[in-house]
C-alpha atoms as a PDB file:
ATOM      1  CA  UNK A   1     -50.570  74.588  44.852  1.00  0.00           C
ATOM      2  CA  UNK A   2     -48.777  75.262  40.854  1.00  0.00           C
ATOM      3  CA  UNK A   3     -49.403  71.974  39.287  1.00  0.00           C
ATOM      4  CA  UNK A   4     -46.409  69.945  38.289  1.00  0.00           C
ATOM      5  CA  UNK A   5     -46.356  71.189  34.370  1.00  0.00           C
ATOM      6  CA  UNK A   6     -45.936  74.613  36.043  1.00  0.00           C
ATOM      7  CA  UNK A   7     -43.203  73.827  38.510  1.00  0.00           C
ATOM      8  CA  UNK A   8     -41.457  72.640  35.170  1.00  0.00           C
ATOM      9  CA  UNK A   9     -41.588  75.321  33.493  1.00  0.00           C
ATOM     10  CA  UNK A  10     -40.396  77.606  36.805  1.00  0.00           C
ATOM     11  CA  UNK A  11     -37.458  74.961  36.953  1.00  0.00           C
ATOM     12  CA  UNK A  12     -36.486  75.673  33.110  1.00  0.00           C
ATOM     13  CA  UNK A  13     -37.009  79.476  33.526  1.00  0.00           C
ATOM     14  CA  UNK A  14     -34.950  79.525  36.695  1.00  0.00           C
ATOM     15  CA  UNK A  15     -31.899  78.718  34.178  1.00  0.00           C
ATOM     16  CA  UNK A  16     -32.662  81.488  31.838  1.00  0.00           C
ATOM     17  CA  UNK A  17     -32.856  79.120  28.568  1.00  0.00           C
ATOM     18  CA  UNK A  18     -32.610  81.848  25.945  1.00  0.00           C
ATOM     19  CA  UNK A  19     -29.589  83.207  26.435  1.00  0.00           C
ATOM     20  CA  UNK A  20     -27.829  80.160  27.638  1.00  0.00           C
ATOM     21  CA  UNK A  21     -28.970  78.347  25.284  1.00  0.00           C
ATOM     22  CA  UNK A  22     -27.703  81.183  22.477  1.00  0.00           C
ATOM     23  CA  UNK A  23     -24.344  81.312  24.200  1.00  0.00           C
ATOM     24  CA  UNK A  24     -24.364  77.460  23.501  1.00  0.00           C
ATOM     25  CA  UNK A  25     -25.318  77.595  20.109  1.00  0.00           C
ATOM     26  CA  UNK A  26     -22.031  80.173  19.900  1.00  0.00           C
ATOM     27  CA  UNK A  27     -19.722  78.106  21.839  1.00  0.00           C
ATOM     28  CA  UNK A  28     -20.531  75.214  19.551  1.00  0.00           C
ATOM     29  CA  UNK A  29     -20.082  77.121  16.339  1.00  0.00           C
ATOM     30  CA  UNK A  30     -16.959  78.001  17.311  1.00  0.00           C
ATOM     31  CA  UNK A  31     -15.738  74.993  18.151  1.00  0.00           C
ATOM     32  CA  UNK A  32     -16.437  74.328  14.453  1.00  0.00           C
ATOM     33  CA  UNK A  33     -15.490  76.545  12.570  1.00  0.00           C
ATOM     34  CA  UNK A  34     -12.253  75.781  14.298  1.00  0.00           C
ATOM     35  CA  UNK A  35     -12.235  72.582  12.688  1.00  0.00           C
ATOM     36  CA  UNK A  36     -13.344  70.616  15.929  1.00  0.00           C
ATOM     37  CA  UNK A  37     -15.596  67.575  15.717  1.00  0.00           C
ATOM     38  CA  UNK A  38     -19.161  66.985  16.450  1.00  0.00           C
ATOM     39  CA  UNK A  39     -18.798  65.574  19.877  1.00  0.00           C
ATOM     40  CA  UNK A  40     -16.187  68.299  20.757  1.00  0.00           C
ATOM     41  CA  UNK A  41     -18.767  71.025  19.446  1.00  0.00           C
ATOM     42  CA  UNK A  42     -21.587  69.415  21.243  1.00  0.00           C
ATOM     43  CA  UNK A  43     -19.523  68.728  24.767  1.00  0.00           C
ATOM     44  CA  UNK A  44     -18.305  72.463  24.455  1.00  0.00           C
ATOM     45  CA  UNK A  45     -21.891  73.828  24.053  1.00  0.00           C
ATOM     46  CA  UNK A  46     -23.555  71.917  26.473  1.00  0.00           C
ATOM     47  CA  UNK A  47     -20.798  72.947  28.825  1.00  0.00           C
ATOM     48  CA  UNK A  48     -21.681  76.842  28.159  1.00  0.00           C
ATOM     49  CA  UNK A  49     -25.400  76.579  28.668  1.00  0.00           C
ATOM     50  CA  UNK A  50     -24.490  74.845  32.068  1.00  0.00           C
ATOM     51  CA  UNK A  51     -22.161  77.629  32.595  1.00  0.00           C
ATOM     52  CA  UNK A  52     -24.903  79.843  31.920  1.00  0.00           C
ATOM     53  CA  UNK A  53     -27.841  78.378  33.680  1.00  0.00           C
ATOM     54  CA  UNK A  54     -25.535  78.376  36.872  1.00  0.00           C
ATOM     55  CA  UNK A  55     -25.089  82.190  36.257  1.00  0.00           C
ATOM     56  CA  UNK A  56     -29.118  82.791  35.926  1.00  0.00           C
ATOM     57  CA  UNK A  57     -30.153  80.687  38.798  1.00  0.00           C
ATOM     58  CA  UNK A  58     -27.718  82.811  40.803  1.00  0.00           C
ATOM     59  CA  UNK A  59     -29.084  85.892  39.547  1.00  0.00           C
ATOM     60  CA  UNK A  60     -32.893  84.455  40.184  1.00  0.00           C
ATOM     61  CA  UNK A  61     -31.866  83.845  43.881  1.00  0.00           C
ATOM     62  CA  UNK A  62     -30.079  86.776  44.532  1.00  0.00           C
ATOM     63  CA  UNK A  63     -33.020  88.880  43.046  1.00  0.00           C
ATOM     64  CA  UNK A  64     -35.984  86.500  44.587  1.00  0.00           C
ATOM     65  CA  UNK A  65     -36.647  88.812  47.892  1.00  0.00           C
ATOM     66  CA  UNK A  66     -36.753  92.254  45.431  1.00  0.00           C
ATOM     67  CA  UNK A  67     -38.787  90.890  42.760  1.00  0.00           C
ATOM     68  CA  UNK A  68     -41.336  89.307  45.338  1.00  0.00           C
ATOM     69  CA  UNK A  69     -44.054  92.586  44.479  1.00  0.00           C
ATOM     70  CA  UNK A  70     -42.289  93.892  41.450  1.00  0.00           C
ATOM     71  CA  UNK A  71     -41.763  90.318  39.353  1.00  0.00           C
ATOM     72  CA  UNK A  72     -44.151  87.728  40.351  1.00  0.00           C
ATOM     73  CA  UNK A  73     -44.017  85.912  37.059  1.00  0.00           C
ATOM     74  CA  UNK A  74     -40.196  85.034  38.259  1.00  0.00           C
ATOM     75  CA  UNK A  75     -39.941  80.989  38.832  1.00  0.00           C
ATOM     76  CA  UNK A  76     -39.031  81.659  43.101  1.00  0.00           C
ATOM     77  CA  UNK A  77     -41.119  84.626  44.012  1.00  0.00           C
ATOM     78  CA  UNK A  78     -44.177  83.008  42.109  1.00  0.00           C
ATOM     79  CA  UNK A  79     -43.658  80.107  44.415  1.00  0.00           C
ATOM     80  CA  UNK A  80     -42.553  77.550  41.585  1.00  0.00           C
ATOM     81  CA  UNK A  81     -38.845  76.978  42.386  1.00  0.00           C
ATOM     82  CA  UNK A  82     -37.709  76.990  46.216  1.00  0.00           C
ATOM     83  CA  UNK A  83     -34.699  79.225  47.377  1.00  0.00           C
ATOM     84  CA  UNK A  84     -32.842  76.126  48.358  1.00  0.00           C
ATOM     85  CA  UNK A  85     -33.219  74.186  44.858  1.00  0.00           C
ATOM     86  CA  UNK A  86     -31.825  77.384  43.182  1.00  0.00           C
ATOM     87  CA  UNK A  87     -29.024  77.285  45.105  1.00  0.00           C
ATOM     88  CA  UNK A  88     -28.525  73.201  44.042  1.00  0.00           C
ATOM     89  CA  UNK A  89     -28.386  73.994  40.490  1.00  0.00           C
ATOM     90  CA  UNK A  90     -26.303  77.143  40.993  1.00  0.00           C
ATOM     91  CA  UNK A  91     -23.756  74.943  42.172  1.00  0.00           C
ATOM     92  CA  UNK A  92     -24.465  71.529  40.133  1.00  0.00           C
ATOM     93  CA  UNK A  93     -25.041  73.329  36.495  1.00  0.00           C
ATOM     94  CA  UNK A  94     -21.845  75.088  37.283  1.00  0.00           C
ATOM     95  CA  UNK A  95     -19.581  72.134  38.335  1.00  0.00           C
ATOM     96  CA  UNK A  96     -21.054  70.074  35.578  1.00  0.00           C
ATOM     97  CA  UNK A  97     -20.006  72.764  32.835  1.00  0.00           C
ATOM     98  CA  UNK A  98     -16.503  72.987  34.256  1.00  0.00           C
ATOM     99  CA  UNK A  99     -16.155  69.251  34.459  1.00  0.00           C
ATOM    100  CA  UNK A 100     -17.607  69.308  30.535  1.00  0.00           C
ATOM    101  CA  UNK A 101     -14.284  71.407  29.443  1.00  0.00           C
ATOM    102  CA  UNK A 102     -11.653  69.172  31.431  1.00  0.00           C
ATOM    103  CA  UNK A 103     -11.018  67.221  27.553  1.00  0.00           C
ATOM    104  CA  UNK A 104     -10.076  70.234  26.476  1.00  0.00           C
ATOM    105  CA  UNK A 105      -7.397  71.251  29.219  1.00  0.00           C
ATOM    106  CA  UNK A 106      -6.321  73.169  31.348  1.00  0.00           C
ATOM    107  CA  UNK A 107      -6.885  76.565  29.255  1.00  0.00           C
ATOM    108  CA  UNK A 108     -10.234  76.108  28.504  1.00  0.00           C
ATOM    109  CA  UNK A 109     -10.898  74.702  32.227  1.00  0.00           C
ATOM    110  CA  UNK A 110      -9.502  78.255  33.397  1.00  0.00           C
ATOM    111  CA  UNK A 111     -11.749  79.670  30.930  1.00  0.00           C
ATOM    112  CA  UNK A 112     -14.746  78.172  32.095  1.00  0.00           C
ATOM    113  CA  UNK A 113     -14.128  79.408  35.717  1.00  0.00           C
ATOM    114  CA  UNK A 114     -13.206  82.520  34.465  1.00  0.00           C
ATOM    115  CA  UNK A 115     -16.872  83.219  33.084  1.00  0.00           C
ATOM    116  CA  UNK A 116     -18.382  81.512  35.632  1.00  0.00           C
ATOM    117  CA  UNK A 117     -16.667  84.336  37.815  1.00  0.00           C
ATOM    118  CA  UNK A 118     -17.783  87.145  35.804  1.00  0.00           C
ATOM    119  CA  UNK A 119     -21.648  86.013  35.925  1.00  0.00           C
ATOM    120  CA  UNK A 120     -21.228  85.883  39.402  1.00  0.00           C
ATOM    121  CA  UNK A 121     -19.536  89.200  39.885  1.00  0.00           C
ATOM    122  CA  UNK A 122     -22.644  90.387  37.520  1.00  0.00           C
ATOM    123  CA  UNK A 123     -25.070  88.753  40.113  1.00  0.00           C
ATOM    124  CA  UNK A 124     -23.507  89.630  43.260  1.00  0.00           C
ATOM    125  CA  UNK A 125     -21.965  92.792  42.871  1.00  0.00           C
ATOM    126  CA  UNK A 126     -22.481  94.906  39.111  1.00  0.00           C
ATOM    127  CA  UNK A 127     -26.267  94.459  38.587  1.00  0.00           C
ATOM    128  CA  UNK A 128     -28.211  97.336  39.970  1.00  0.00           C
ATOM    129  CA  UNK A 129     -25.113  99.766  39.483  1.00  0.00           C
ATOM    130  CA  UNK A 130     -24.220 101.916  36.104  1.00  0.00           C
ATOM    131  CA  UNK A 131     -21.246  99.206  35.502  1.00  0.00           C
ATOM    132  CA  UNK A 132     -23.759  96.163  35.102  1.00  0.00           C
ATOM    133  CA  UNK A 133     -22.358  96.607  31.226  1.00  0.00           C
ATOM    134  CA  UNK A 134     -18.882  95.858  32.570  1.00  0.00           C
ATOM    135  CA  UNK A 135     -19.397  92.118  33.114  1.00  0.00           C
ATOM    136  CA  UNK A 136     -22.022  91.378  29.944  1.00  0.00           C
ATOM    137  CA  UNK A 137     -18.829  93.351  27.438  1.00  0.00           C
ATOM    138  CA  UNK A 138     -16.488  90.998  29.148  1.00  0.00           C
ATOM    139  CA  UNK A 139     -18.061  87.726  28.225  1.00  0.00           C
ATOM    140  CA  UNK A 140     -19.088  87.996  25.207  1.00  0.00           C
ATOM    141  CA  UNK A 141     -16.137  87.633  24.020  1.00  0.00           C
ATOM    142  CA  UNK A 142     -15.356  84.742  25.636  1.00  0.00           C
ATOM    143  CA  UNK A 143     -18.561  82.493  24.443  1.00  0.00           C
ATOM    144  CA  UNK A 144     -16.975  82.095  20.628  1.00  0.00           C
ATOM    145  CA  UNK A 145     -13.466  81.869  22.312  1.00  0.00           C
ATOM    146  CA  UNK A 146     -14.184  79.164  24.541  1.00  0.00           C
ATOM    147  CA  UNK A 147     -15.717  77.457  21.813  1.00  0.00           C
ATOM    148  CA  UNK A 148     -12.523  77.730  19.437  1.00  0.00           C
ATOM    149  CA  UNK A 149     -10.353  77.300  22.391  1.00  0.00           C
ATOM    150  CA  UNK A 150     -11.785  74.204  23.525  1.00  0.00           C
ATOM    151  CA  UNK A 151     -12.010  72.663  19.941  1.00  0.00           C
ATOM    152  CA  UNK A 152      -8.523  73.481  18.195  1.00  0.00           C
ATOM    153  CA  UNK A 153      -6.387  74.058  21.394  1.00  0.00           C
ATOM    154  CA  UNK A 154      -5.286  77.392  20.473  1.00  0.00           C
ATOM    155  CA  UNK A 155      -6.427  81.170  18.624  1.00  0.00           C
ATOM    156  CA  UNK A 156      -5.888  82.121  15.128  1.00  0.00           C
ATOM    157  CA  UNK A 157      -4.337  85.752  14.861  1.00  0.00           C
ATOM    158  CA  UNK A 158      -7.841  87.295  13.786  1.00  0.00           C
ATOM    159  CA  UNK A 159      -8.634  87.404  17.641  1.00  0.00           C
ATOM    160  CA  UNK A 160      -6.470  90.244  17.649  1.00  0.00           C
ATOM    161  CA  UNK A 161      -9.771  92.025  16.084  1.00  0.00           C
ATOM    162  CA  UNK A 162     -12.456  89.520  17.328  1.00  0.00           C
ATOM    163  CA  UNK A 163     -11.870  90.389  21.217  1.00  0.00           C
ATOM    164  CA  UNK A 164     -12.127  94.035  21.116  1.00  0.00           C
ATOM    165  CA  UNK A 165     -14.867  93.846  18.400  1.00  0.00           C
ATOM    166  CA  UNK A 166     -16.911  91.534  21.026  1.00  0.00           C
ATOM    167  CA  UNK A 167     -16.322  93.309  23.563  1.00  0.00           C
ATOM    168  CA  UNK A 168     -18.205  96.693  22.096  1.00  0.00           C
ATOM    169  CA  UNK A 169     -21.051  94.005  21.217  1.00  0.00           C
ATOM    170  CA  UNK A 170     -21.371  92.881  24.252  1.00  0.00           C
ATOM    171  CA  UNK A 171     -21.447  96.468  26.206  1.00  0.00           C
ATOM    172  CA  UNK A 172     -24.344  97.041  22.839  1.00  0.00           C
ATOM    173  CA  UNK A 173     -26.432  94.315  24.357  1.00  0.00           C
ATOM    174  CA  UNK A 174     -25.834  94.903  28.464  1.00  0.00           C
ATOM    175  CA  UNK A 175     -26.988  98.867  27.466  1.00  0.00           C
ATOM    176  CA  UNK A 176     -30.448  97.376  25.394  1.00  0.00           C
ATOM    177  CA  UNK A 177     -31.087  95.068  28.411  1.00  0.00           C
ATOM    178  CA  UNK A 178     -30.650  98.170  30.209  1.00  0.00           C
ATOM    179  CA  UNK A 179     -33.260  99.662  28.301  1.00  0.00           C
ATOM    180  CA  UNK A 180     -35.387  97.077  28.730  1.00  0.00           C
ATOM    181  CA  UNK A 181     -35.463  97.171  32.775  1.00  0.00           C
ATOM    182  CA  UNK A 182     -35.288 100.986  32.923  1.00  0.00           C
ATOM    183  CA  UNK A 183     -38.782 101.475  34.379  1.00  0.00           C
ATOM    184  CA  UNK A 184     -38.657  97.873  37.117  1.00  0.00           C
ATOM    185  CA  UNK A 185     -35.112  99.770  37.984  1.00  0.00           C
ATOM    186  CA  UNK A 186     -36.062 102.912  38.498  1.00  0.00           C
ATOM    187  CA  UNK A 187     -39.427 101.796  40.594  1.00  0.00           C
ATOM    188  CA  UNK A 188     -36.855  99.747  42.615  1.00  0.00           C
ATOM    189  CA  UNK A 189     -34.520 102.789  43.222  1.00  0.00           C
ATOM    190  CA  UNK A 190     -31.549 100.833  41.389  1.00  0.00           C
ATOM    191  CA  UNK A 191     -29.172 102.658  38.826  1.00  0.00           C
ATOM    192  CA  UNK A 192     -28.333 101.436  35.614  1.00  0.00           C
ATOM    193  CA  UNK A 193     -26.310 102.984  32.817  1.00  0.00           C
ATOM    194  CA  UNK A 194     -29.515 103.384  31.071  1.00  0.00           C
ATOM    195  CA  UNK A 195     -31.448 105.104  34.161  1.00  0.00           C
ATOM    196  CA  UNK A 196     -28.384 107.528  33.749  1.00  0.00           C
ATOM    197  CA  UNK A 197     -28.199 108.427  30.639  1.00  0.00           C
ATOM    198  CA  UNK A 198     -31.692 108.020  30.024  1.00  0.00           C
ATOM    199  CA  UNK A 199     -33.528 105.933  27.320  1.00  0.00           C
ATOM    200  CA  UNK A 200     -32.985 108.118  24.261  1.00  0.00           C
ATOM    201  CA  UNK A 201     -28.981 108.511  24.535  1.00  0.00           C
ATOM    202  CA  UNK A 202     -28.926 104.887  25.690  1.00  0.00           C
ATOM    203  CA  UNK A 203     -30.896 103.455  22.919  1.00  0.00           C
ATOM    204  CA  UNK A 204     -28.476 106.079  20.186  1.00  0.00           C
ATOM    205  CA  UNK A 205     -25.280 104.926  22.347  1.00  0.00           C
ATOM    206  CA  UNK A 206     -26.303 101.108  21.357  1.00  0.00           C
ATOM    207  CA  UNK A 207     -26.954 101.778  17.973  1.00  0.00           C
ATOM    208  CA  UNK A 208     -23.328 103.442  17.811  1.00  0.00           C
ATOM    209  CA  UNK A 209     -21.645 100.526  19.378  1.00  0.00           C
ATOM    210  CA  UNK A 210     -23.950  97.916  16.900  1.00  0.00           C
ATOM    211  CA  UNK A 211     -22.789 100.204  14.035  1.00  0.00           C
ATOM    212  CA  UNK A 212     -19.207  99.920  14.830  1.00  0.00           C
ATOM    213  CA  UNK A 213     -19.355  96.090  15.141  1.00  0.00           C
ATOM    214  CA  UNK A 214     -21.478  96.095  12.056  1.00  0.00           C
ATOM    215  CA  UNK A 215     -18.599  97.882   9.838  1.00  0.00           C
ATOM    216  CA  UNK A 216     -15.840  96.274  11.367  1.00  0.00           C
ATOM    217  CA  UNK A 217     -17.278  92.824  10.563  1.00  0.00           C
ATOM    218  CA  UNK A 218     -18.166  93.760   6.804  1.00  0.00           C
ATOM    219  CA  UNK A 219     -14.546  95.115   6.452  1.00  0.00           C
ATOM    220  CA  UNK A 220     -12.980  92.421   7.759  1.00  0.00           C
ATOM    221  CA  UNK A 221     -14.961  89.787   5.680  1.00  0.00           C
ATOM    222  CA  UNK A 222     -14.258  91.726   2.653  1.00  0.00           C
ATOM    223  CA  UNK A 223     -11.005  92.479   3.060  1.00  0.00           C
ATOM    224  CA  UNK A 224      -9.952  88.650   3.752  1.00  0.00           C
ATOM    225  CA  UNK A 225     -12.137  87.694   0.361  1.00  0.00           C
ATOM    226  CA  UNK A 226     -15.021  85.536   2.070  1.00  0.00           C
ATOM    227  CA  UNK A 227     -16.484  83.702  -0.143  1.00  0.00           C
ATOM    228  CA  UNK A 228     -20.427  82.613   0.026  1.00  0.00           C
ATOM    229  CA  UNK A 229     -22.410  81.596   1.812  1.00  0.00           C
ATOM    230  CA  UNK A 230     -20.752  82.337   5.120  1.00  0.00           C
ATOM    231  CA  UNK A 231     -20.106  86.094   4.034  1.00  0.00           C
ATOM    232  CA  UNK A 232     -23.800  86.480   3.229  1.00  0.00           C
ATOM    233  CA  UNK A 233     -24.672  85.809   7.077  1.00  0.00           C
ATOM    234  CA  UNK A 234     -22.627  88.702   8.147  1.00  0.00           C
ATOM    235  CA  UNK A 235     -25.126  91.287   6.679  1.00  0.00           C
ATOM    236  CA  UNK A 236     -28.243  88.746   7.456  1.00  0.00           C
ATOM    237  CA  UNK A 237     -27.506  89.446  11.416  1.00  0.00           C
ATOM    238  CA  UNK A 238     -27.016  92.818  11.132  1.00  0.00           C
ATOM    239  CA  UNK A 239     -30.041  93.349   9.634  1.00  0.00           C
ATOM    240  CA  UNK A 240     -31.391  90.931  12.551  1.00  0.00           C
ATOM    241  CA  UNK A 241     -29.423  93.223  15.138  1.00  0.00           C
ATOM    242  CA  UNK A 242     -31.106  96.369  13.582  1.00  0.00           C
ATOM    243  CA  UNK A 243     -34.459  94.825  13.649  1.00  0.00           C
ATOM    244  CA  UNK A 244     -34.064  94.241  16.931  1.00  0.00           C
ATOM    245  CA  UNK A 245     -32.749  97.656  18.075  1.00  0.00           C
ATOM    246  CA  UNK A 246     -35.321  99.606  16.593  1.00  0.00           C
ATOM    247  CA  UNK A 247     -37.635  97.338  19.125  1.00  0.00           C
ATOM    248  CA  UNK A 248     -35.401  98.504  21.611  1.00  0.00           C
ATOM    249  CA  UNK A 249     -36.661 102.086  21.402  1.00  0.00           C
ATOM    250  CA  UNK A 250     -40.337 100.924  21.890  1.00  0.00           C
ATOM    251  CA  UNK A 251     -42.302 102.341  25.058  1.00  0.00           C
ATOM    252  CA  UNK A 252     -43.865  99.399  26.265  1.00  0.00           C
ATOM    253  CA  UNK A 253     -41.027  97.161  28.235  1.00  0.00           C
ATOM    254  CA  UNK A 254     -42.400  93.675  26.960  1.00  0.00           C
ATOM    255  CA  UNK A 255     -41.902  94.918  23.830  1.00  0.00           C
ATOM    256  CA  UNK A 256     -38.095  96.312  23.846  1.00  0.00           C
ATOM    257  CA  UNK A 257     -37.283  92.890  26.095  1.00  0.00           C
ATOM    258  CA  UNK A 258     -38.407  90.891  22.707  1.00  0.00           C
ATOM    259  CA  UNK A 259     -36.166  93.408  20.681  1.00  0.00           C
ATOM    260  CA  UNK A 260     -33.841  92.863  22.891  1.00  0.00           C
ATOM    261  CA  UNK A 261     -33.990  89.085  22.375  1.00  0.00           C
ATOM    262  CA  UNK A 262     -33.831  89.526  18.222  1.00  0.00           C
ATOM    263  CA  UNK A 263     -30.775  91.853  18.711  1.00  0.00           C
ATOM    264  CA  UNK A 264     -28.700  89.116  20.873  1.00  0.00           C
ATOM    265  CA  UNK A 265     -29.597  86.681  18.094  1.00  0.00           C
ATOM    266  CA  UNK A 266     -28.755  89.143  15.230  1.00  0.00           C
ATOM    267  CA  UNK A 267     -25.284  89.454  16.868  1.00  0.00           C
ATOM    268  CA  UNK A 268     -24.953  85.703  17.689  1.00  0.00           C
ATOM    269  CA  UNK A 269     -25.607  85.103  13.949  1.00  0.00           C
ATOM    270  CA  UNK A 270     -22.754  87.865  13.352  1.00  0.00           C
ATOM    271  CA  UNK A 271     -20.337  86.229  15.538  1.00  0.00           C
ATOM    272  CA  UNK A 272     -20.862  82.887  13.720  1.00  0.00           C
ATOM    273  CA  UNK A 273     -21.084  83.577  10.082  1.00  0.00           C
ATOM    274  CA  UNK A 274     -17.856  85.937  10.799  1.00  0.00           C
ATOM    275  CA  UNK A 275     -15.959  83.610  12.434  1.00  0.00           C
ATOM    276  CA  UNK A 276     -16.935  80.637   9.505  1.00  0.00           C
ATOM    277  CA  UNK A 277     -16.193  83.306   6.733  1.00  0.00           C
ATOM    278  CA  UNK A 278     -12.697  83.968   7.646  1.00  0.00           C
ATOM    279  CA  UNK A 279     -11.955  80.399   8.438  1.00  0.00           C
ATOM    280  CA  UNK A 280     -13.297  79.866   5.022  1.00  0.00           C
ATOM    281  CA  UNK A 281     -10.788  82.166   3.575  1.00  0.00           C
ATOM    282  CA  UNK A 282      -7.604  81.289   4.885  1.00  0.00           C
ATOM    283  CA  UNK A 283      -7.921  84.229   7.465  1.00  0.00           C
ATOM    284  CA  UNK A 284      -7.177  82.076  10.560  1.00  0.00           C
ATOM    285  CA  UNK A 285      -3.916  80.543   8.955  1.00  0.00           C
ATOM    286  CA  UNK A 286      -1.939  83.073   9.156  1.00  0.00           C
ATOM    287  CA  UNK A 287      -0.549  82.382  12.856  1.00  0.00           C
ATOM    288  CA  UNK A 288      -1.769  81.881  16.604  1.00  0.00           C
ATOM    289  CA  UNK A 289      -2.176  84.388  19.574  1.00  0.00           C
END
């Protein structure tokens, strides 16, 4: 019988805390560099990592009768979490995040169903197929949007270049998860964009897509005349991003998941200095989308 400190810890991991809680962190630094408010910042946060945690204890249930043999460390085949409480916070961590954006209307209410929609789509249908980047390039965009969104009610005009600029970071980071799983996918028969291009031109096919995000944020930041100390974080998470790629291409999977980890933090502290260093310098004045 797992003793109660373990059935804790299955509970937390069930909700995958490290990226919801880094999706949070974005959400919430959106919502202030968009001028909103603590509480505003905090409510829209909290209300991603519930999104989040809804979308991982999904995945977690879905994946429970494949990774019984191939991932008993996971919180439901290692007998710490049952089926049927998965399922309860599936549902409750969702509703609760959607009910969290209601103060911010009925936008950023669609937009929290709208990414709850594409983590499920991830869960039920992409994952296990060569398009499980699809969803992953999809959202990321929409963590820092929902965030400023939420907070100021509308988008500045540099969105024009954030959204498509997100997007290629978030296919970056669905390809080095790919990486990560290649060996657990190909055991399990399941194709992923990395099993098909295999781990060299998926790891070099990441680094291109890091490389263009990398240049069009320095551009961009330099262009618009970002002052310190905002600008200085764009460069700081690239060099976090890099760090964490060249993990990435290590042989041993536990140590390309924790390179995976550093890059999705390099290009959450990107995303935020970015976003801060044009709102710093007028950028986001110069009209709405």
């Amino acid at each position: 019988m797992p003793s109660l400190g373990a059935r804790i810890a299955g509970h937390v991991r069930l909700t995958h805390p490290f990226p919801s809680l880094l999706d949070g962190l974005v959400a919430g630094g959106a919502a202030i560099a968009a001028g909103g408010g603590g509480e505003a910042a905090f409510r829209l946060g909290i209300s991603m990592v519930l999104l989040q945690a809804s979308v991982g204890a999904l995945n977690d249930l879905i994946d429970a009768p494949r990774d019984a043999g191939r991932k008993p460390g996971k919180p439901i085949p290692a007998g710490l979490v049952r089926p049927r409480t998965a399922g309860i916070v599936t549902i409750a961590a969702g509703a609760c995040g959607v009910l969290l954006a209601i103060p911010s209307g009925a936008p950023t209410i669609a937009l929290a169903l709208g990414l709850l929609a594409l983590g499920f789509a991830y869960d039920l249908r992409f994952k296990g197929t060569a398009w499980s980047w699809l969803p992953f390039a999809l959202a990321i965009p929409l963590f820092p949007t929902y965030g400023w969104l939420g907070a100021s009610g509308g988008l500045p005009a540099i969105w024009a270049i954030v959204l498509p600029t997100s997007v290629l970071a978030g296919a970056a980071l669905a390809i080095a998860n790919a990486i990560v799983d290649m060996e657990r996918d190909r055991a399990a028969g399941i194709a992923s964009v990395a099993t098909r291009l295999g781990r060299v031109r998926a790891w070099q096919l990441n680094l291109g897509l890091l490389g263009t995000v990398a240049a069009l944020a320095v551009v961009t930041v330099w262009v618009a005349g970002a002052a310190l100390p905002w600008a200085a974080g764009v460069p700081a998470g690239i060099a976090v991003a890099a760090a964490g790629a060249a993990i990435v291409h290590h042989d041993e999977p536990e140590r390309r998941e924790r390179g995976w980890e550093l890059e999705a933090v390099g290009v959450a502290i990107v995303a935020a200095s970015w976003l801060a260093a044009m709102s710093a310098a007028g950028a986001t004045a110069t009209g709405r989308v």
